[in-house]
Protein backbone atom coordinates (compact mmCIF):
# COMPACT_ATOMS: atom_id res chain seq x y z
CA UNK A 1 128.18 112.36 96.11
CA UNK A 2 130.90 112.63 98.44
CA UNK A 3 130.62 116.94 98.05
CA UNK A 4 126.23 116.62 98.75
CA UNK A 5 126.94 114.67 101.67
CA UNK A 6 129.67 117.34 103.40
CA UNK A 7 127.15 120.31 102.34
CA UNK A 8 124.24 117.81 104.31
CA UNK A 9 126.26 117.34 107.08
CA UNK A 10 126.28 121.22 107.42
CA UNK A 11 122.51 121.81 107.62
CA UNK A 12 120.46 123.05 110.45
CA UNK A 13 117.20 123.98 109.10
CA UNK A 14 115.36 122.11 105.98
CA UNK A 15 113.08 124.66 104.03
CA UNK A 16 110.22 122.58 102.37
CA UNK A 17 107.74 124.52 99.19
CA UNK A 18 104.84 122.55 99.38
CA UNK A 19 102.65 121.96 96.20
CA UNK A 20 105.23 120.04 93.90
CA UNK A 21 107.49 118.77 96.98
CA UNK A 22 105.14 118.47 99.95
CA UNK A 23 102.41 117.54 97.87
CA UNK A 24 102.82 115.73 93.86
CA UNK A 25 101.23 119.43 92.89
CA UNK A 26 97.73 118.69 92.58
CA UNK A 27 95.06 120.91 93.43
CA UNK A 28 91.54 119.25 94.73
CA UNK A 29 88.84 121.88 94.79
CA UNK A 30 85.32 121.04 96.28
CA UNK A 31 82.43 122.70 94.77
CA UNK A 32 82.63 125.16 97.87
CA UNK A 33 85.97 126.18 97.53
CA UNK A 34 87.41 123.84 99.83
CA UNK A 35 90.82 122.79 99.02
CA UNK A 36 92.50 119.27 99.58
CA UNK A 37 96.11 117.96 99.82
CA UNK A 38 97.25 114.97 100.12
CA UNK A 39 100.57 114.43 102.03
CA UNK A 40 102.72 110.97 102.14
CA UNK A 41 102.69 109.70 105.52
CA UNK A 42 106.57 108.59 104.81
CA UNK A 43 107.80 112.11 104.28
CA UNK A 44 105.91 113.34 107.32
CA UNK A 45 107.90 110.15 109.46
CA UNK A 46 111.03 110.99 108.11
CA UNK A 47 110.57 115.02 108.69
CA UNK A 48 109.90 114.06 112.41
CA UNK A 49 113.35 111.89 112.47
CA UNK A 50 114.59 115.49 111.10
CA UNK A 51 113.43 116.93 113.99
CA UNK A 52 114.36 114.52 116.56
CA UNK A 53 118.03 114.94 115.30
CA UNK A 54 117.59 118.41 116.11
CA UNK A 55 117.63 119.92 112.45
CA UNK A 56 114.80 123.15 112.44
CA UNK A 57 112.10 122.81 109.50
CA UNK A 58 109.83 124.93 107.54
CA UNK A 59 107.62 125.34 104.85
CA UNK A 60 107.37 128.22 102.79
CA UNK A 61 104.69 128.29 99.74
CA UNK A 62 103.27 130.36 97.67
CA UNK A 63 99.19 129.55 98.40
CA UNK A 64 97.37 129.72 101.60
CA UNK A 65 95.39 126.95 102.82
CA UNK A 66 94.05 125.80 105.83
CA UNK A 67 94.65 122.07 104.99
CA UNK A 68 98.89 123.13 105.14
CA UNK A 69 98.14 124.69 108.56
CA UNK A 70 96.67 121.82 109.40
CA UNK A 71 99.22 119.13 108.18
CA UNK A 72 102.11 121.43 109.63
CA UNK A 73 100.83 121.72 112.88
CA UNK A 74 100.19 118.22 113.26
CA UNK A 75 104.29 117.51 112.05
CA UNK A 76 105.46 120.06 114.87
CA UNK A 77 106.48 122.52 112.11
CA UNK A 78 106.35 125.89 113.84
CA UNK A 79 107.97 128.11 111.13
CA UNK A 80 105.24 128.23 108.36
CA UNK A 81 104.87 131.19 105.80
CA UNK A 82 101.92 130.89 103.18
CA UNK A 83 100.93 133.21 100.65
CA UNK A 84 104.70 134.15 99.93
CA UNK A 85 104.60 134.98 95.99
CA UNK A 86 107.92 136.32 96.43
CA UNK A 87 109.70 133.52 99.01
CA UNK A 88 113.01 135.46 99.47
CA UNK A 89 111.91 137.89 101.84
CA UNK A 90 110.32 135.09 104.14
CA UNK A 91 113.42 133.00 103.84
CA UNK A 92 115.98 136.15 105.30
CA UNK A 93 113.33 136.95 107.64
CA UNK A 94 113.27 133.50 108.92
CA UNK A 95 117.52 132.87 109.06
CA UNK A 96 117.52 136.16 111.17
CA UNK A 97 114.59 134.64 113.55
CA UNK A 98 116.66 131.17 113.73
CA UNK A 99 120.24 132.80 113.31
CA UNK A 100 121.29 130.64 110.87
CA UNK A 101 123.74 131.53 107.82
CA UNK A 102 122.03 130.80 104.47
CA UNK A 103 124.78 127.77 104.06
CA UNK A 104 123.41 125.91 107.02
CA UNK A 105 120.19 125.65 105.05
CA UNK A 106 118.65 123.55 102.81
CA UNK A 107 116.07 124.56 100.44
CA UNK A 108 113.77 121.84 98.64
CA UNK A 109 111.56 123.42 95.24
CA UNK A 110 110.19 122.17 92.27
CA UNK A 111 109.27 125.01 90.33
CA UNK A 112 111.10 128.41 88.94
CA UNK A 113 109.82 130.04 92.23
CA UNK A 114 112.01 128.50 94.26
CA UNK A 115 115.19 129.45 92.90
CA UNK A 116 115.79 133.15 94.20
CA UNK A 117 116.02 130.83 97.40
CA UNK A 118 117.50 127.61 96.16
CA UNK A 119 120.41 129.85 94.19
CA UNK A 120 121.37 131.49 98.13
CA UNK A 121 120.94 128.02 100.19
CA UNK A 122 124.19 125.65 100.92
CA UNK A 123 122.41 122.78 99.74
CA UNK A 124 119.54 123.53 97.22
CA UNK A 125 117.57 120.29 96.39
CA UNK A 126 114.85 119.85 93.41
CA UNK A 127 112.92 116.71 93.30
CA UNK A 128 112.92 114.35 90.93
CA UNK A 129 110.27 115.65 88.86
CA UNK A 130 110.67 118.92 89.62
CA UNK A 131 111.24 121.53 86.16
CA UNK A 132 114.30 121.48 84.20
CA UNK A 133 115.90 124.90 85.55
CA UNK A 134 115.13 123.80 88.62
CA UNK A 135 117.22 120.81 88.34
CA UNK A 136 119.82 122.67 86.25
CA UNK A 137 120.23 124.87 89.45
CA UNK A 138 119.78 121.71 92.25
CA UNK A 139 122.71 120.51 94.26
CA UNK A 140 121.02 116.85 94.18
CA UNK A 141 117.55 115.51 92.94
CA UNK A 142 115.65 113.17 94.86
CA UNK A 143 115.04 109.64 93.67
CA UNK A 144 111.20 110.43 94.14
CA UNK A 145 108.77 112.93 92.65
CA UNK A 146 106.79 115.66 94.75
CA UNK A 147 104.17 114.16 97.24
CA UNK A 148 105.71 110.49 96.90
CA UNK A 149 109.02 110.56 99.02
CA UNK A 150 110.68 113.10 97.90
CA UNK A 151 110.56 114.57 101.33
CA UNK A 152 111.52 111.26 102.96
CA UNK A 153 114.71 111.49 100.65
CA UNK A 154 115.97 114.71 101.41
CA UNK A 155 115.43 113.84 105.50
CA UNK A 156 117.41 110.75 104.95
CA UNK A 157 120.14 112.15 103.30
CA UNK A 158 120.90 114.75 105.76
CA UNK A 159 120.60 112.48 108.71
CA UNK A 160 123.13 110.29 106.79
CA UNK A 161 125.23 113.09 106.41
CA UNK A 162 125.01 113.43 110.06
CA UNK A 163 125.62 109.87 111.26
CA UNK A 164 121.80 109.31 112.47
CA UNK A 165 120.14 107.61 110.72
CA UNK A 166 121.50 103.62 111.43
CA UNK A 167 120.86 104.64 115.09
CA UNK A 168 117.35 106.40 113.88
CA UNK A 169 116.57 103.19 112.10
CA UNK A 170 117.80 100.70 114.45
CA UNK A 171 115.04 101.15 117.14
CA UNK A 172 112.62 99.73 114.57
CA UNK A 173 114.59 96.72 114.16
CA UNK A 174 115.18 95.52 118.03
């Protein structure tokens, strides 16, 4: 534990995939062709204590929907790329926008197509149900599944890494 917590003491921008992490991976269609997520409100607290800390975010997914525009803009998330079949390409474009070296990021995935990213990341997470070579490939696994904390555990991991989150937490208690 004591090697997860130096490589999350080095990160400066969490990359999130979205259906399988963000969401437990279900798809709700309405008979229109409306689609409908549903995100925990824990992970989308503990991605805002992210943020506070001063750690960058982003999601990158492979769908486009309206309802992750939505949810994103509403968590302060500037850096969103949807529609990325291929999530590479989005993820070097977006170190040279921020800056960043691929080992001050953290990628979080659940599925095979997140590891061209998760393989090049200094701290690549899967979640706790996320597929086998996924795992196989993971730094560290979440306690929780997609959708259900798993976003709240990566966010409190790194800002234990960091030394914030007593102080983050303490404010609640007083």
């Amino acid at each position: 534990m004591q090697e997860i917590l130096e490589r999350a003491a080095r990160i400066r921008l969490v990359v999130f995939d979205v259906d399988g992490v963000l969401t437990d991976g279900s798809l709700f269609l309405g008979d229109g062709g409306e689609e409908y997520k549903a995100f925990h409100s824990r992970d989308g607290h503990g991605m805002k204590m992210l943020q506070e800390a001063g750690v960058e975010l982003a999601v990158i997914t492979g769908r486009t929907s309206r309802v992750v525009e939505h949810r994103m803009a509403s968590l302060g998330i500037e850096h969103v790329f949807q529609g990325q079949r291929d999530k590479l390409p989005a993820f070097e474009a977006l170190l040279a926008r921020l800056g960043l070296e691929a080992a001050e990021c953290a990628y979080v995935g659940d599925d095979v197509v997140d590891l061209p990213v998760m393989r090049r990341v200094g701290l690549a997470i899967a979640v706790q149900d996320a597929h086998p070579l996924v795992v196989r490939h993971a730094h560290w696994q979440t306690p929780s599944p997609g959708g259900r904390g798993a976003a709240r555990d990566v966010c409190e991991l790194i800002l234990e890494a960091r030394g914030d989150l007593e102080r983050m937490l303490a404010r609640y208690l007083s």
